[in-house]
C-alpha atoms as a PDB file:
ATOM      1  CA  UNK A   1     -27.380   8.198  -2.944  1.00  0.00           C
ATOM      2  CA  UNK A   2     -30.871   7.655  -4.646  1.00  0.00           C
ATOM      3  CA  UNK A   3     -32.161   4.012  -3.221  1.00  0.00           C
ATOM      4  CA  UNK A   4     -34.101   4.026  -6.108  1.00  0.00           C
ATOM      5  CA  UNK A   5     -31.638   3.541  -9.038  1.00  0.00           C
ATOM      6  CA  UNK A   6     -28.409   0.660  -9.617  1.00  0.00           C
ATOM      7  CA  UNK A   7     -25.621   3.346  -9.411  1.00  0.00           C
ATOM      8  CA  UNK A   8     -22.515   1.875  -8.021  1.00  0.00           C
ATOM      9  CA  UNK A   9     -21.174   3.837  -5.210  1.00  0.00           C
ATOM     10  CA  UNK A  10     -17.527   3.157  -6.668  1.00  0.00           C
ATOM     11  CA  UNK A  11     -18.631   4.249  -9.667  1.00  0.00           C
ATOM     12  CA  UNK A  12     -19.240   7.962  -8.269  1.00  0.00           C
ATOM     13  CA  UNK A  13     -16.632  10.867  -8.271  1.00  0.00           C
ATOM     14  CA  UNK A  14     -16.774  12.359  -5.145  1.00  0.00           C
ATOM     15  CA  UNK A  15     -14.864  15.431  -6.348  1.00  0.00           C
ATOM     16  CA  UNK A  16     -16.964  18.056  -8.500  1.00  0.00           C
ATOM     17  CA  UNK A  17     -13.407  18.588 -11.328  1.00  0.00           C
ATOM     18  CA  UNK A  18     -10.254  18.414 -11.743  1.00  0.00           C
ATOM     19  CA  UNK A  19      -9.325  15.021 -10.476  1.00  0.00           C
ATOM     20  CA  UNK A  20     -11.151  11.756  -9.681  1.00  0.00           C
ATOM     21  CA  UNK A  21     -11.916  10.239  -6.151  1.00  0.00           C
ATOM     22  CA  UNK A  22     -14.160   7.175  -5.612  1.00  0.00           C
ATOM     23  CA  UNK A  23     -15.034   5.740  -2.201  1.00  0.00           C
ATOM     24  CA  UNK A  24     -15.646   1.758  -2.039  1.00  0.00           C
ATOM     25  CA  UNK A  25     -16.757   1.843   1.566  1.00  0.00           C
ATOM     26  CA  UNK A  26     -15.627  -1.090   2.975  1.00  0.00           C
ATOM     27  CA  UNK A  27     -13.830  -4.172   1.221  1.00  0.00           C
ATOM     28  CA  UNK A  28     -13.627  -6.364   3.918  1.00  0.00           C
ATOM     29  CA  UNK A  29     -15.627  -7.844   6.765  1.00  0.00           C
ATOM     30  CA  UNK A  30     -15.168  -5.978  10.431  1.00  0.00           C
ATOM     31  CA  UNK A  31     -13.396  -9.199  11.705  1.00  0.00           C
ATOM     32  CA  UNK A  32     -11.483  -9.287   8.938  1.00  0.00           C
ATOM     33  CA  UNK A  33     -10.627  -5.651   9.661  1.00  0.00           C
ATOM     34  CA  UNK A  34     -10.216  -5.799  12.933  1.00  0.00           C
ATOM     35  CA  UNK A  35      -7.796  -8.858  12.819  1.00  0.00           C
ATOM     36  CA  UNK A  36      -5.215  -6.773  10.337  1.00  0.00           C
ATOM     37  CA  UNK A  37      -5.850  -3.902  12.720  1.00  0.00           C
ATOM     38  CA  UNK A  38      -4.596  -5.607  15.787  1.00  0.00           C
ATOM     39  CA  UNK A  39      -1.497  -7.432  13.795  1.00  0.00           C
ATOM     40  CA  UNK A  40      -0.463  -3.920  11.848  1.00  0.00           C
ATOM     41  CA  UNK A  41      -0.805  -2.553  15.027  1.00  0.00           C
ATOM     42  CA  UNK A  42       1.880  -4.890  16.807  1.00  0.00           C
ATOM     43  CA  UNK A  43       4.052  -6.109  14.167  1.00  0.00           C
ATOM     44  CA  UNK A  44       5.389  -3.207  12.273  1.00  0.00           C
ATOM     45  CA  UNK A  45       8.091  -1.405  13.400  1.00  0.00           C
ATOM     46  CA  UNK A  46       6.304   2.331  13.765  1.00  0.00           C
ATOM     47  CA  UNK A  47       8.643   5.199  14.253  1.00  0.00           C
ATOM     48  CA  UNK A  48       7.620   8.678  14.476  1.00  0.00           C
ATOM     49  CA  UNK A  49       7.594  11.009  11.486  1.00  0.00           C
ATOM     50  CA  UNK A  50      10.390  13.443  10.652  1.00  0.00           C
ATOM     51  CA  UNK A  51       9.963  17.303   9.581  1.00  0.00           C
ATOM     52  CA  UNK A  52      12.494  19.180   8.158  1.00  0.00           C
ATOM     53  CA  UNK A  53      10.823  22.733   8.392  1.00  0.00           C
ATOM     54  CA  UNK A  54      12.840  26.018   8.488  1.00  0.00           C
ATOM     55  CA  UNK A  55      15.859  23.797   9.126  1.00  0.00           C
ATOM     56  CA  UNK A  56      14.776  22.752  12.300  1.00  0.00           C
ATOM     57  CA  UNK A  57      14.141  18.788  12.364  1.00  0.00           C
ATOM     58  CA  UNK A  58      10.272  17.812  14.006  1.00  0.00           C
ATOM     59  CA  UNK A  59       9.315  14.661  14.868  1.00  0.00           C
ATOM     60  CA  UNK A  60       5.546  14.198  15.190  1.00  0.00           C
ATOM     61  CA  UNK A  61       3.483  12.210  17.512  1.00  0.00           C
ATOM     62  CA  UNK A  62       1.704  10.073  14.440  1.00  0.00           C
ATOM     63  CA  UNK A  63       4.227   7.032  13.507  1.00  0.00           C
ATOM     64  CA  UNK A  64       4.841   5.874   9.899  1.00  0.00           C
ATOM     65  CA  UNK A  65       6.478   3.094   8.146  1.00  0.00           C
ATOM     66  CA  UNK A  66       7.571   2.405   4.731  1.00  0.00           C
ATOM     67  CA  UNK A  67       7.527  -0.801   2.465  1.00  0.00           C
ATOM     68  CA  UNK A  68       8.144  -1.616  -1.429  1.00  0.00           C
ATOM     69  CA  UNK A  69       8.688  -4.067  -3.706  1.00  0.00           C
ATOM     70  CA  UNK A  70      11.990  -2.797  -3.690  1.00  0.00           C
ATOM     71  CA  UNK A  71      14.316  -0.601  -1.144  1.00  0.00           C
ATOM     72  CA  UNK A  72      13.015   2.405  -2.640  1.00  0.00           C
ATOM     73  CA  UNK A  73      13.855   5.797  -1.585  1.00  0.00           C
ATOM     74  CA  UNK A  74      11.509   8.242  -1.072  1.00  0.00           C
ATOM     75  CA  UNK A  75      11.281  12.424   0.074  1.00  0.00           C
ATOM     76  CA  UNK A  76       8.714  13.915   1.625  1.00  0.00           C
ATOM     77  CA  UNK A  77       8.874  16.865   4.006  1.00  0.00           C
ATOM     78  CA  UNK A  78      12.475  17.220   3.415  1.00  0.00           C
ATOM     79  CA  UNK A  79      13.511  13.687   4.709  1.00  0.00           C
ATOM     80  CA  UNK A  80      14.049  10.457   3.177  1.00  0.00           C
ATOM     81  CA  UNK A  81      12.962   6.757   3.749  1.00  0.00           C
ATOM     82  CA  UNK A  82      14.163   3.754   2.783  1.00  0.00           C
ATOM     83  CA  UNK A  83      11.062   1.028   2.030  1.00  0.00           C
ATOM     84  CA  UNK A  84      11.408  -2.441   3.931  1.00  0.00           C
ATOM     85  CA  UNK A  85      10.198  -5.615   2.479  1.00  0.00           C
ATOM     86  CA  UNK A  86       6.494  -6.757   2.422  1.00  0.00           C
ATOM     87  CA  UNK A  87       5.210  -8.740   5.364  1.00  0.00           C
ATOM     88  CA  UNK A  88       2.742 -11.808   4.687  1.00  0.00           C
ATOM     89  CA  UNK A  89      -0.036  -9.641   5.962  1.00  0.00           C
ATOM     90  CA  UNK A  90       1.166  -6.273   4.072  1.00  0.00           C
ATOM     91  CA  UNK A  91       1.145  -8.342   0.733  1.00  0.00           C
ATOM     92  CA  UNK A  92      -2.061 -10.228   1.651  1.00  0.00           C
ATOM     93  CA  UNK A  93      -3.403  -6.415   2.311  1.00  0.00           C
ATOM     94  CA  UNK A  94      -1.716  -5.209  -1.427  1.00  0.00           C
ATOM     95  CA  UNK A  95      -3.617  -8.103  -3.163  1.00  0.00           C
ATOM     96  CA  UNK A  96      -6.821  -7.115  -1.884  1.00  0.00           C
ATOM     97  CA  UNK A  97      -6.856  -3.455  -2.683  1.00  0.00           C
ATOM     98  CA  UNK A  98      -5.076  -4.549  -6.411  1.00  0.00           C
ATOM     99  CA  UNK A  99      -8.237  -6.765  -6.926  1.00  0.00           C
ATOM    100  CA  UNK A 100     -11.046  -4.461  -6.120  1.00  0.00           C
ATOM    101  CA  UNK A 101      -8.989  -1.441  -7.533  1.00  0.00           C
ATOM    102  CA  UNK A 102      -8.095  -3.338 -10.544  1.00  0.00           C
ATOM    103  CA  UNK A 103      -4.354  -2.064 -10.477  1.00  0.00           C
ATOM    104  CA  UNK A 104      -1.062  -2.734  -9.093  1.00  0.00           C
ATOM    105  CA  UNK A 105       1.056  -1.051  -6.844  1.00  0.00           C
ATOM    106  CA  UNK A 106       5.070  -1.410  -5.795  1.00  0.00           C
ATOM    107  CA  UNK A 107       4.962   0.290  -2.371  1.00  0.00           C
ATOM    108  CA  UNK A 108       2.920   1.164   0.604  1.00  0.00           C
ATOM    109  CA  UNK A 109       3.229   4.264   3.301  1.00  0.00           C
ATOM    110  CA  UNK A 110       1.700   3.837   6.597  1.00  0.00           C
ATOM    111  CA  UNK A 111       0.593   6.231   9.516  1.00  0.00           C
ATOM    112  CA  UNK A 112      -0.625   5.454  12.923  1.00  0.00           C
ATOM    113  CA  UNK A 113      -2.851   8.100  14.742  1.00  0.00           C
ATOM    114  CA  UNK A 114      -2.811   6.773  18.055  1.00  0.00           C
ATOM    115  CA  UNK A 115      -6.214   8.959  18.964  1.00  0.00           C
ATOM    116  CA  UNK A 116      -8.530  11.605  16.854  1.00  0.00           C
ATOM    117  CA  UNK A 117      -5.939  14.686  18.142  1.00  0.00           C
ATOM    118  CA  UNK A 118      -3.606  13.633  15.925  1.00  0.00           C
ATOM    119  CA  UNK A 119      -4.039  14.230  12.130  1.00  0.00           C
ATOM    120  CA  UNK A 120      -2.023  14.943   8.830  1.00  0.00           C
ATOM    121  CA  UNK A 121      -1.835  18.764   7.627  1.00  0.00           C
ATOM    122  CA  UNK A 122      -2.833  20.389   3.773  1.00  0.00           C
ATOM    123  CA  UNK A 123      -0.789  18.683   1.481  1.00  0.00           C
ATOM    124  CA  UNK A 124      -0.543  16.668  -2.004  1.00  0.00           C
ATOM    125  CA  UNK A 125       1.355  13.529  -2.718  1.00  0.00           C
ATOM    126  CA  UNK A 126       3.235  15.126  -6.269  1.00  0.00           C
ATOM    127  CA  UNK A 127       6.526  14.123  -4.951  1.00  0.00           C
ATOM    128  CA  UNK A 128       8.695  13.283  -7.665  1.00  0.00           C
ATOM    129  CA  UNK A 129       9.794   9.471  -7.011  1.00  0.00           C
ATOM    130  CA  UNK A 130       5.736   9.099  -7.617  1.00  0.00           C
ATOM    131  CA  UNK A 131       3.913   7.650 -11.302  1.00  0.00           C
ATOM    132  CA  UNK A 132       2.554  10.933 -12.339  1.00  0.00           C
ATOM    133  CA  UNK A 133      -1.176  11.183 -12.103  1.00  0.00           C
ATOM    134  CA  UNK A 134      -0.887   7.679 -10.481  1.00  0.00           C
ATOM    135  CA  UNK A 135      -3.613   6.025  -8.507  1.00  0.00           C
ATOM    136  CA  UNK A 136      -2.953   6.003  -4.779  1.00  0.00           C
ATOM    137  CA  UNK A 137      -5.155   3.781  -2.518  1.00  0.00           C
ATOM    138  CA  UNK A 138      -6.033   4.374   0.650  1.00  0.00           C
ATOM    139  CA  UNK A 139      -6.983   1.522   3.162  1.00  0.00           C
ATOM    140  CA  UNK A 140      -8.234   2.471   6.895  1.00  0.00           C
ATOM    141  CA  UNK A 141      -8.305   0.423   9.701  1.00  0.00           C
ATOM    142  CA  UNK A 142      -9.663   1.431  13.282  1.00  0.00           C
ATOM    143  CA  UNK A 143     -11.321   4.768  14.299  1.00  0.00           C
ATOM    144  CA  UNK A 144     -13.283   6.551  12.042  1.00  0.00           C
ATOM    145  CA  UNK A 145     -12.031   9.306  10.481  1.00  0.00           C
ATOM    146  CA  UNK A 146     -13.061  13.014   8.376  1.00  0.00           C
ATOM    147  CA  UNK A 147     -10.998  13.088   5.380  1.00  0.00           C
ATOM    148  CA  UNK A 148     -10.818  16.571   3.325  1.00  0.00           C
ATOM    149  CA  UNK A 149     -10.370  17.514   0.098  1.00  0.00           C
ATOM    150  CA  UNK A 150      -9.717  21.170  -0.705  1.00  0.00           C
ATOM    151  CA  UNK A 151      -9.362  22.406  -4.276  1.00  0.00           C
ATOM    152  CA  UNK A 152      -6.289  24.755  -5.022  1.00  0.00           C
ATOM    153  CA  UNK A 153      -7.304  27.837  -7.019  1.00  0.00           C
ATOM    154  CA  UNK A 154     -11.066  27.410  -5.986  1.00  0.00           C
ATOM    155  CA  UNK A 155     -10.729  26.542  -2.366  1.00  0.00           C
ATOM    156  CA  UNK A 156     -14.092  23.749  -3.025  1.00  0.00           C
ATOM    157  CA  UNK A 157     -14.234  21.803   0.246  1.00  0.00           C
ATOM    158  CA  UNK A 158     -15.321  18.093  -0.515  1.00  0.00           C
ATOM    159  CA  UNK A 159     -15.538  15.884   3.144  1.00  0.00           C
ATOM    160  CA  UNK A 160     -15.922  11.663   3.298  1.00  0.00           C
ATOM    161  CA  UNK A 161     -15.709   9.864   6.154  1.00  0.00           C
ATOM    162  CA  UNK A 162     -13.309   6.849   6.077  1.00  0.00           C
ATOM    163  CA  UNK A 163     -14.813   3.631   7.912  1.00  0.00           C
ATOM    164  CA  UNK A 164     -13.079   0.554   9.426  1.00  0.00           C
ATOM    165  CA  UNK A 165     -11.867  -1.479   6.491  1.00  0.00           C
ATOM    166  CA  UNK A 166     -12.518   0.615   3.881  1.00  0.00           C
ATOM    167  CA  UNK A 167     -10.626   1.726   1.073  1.00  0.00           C
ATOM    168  CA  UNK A 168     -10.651   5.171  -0.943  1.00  0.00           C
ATOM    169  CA  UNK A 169      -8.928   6.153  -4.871  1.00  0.00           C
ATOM    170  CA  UNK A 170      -7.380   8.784  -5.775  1.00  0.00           C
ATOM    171  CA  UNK A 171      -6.716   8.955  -9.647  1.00  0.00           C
ATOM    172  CA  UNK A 172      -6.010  11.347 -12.531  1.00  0.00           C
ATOM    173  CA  UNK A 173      -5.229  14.402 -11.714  1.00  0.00           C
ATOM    174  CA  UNK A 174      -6.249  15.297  -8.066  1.00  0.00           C
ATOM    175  CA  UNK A 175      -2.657  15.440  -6.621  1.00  0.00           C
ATOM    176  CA  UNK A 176      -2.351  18.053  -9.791  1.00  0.00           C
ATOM    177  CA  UNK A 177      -5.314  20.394  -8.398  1.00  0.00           C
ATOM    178  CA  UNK A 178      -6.631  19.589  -4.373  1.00  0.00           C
ATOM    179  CA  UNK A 179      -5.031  18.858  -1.639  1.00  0.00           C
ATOM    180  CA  UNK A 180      -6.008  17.099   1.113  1.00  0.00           C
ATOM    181  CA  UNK A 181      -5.810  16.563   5.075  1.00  0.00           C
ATOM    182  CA  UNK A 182      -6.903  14.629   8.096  1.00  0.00           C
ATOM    183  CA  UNK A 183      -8.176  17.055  10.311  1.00  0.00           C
ATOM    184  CA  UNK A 184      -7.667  16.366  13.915  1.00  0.00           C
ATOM    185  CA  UNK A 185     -10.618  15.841  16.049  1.00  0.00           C
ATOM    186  CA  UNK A 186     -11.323  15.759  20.241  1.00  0.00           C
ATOM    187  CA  UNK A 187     -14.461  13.653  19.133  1.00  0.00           C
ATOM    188  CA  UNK A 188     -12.067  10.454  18.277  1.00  0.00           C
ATOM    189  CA  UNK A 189     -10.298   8.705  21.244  1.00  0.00           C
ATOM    190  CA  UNK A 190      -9.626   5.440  19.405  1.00  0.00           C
ATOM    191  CA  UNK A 191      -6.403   5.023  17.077  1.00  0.00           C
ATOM    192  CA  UNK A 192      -6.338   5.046  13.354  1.00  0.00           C
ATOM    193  CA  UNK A 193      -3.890   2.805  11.005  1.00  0.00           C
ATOM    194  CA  UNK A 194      -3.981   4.370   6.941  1.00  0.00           C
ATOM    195  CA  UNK A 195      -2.094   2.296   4.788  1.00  0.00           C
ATOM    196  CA  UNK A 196      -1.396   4.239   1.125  1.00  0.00           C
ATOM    197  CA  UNK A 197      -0.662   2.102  -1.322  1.00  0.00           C
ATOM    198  CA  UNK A 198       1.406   3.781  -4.656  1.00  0.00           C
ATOM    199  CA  UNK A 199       3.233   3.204  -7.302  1.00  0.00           C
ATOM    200  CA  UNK A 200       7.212   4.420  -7.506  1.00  0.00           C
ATOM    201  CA  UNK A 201       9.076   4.855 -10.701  1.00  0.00           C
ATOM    202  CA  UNK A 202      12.281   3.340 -10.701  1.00  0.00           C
ATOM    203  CA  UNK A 203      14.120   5.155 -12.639  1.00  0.00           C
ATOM    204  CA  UNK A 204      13.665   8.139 -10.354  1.00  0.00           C
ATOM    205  CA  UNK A 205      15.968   6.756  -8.252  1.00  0.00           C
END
């Protein structure tokens, strides 16, 4: 970024077409950060993923959890969850990313990486119980992590690294045209909580 000028880094579109990504950087202090690190970390009930591939069930080593505004149901991978209700820190956490996103959101997936070697593979969140072309916001708390964007038909790499506390957009159409992963990484021994916060349309249900 060019010292020299009053361009707002959230103002920027990290990908080059077809979809709209801005990076904020961090919203929140590092003790601030750290302290909804520690109490994620603890308090929600983490269970490991599920993979229906080939029609043999997987269960991964990175643990997720679920929560909504409502039970909602939603399919990924071939396997459905059920969301729980917001805890006083989850909501706290929703209010903050509504405010410096400027939108709302019903419902929040979570992953736990419990060291760099685990990541998330190529994929796009297009699943059907989701707003189309809705924003999804992505909070991270703890170890520092490469996050990739990969365009479709062009194959366009676009890389941002995702600090403690920080929170990343995903608008318009990028689910339509890249996908994106969390590569693993031997570099990263400390643990990794993403919180994606979305929006679910009821009547999919």
């Amino acid at each position: 970024m060019d010292l020299f000028t009053n361009t707002d880094p959230k103002s920027l579109n990290l990908l080059p077409k077809d979809g709209i990504v801005h990076y904020f950087g961090p919203i929140m202090d590092r003790r601030t950060a750290d302290e909804y690190f520690q109490k994620l970390l603890v308090a929600i009930p983490w269970e490991k993923d599920v993979l229906v591939m080939f029609g043999k069930r997987l269960e991964t080593k990175r643990k997720v959890a679920w929560y909504g505004d409502l039970p909602f149901d939603y399919t990924y991978s071939n396997t459905t969850k059920t969301a729980l209700p917001w805890t006083q820190d989850l909501f706290s956490l929703k209010s903050m990313v509504e405010a410096a996103a400027g939108e709302t959101f019903n419902s929040c997936l979570l992953n736990l990486y419990h060291s760099g070697e685990e990541g998330m593979s190529w994929h796009c969140d297009d699943e059907k119980e989701l707003k189309k072309e809705g924003t999804i916001a992505s909070v991270s708390l703890g170890a520092t992590r490469k996050f990739v964007f990969k365009h479709k038909s062009t194959k366009e790499k676009v890389e941002v690294l995702l600090d403690h506390g920080s929170l990343l957009l995903m608008k318009g159409t990028t689910q339509t045209y890249w996908l994106h992963r969390l590569p693993p990484t031997k570099r990263v021994n400390g643990p990794r909580i993403n919180l994606t916060f979305r929006t679910i349309v009821e009547n999919s249900q």
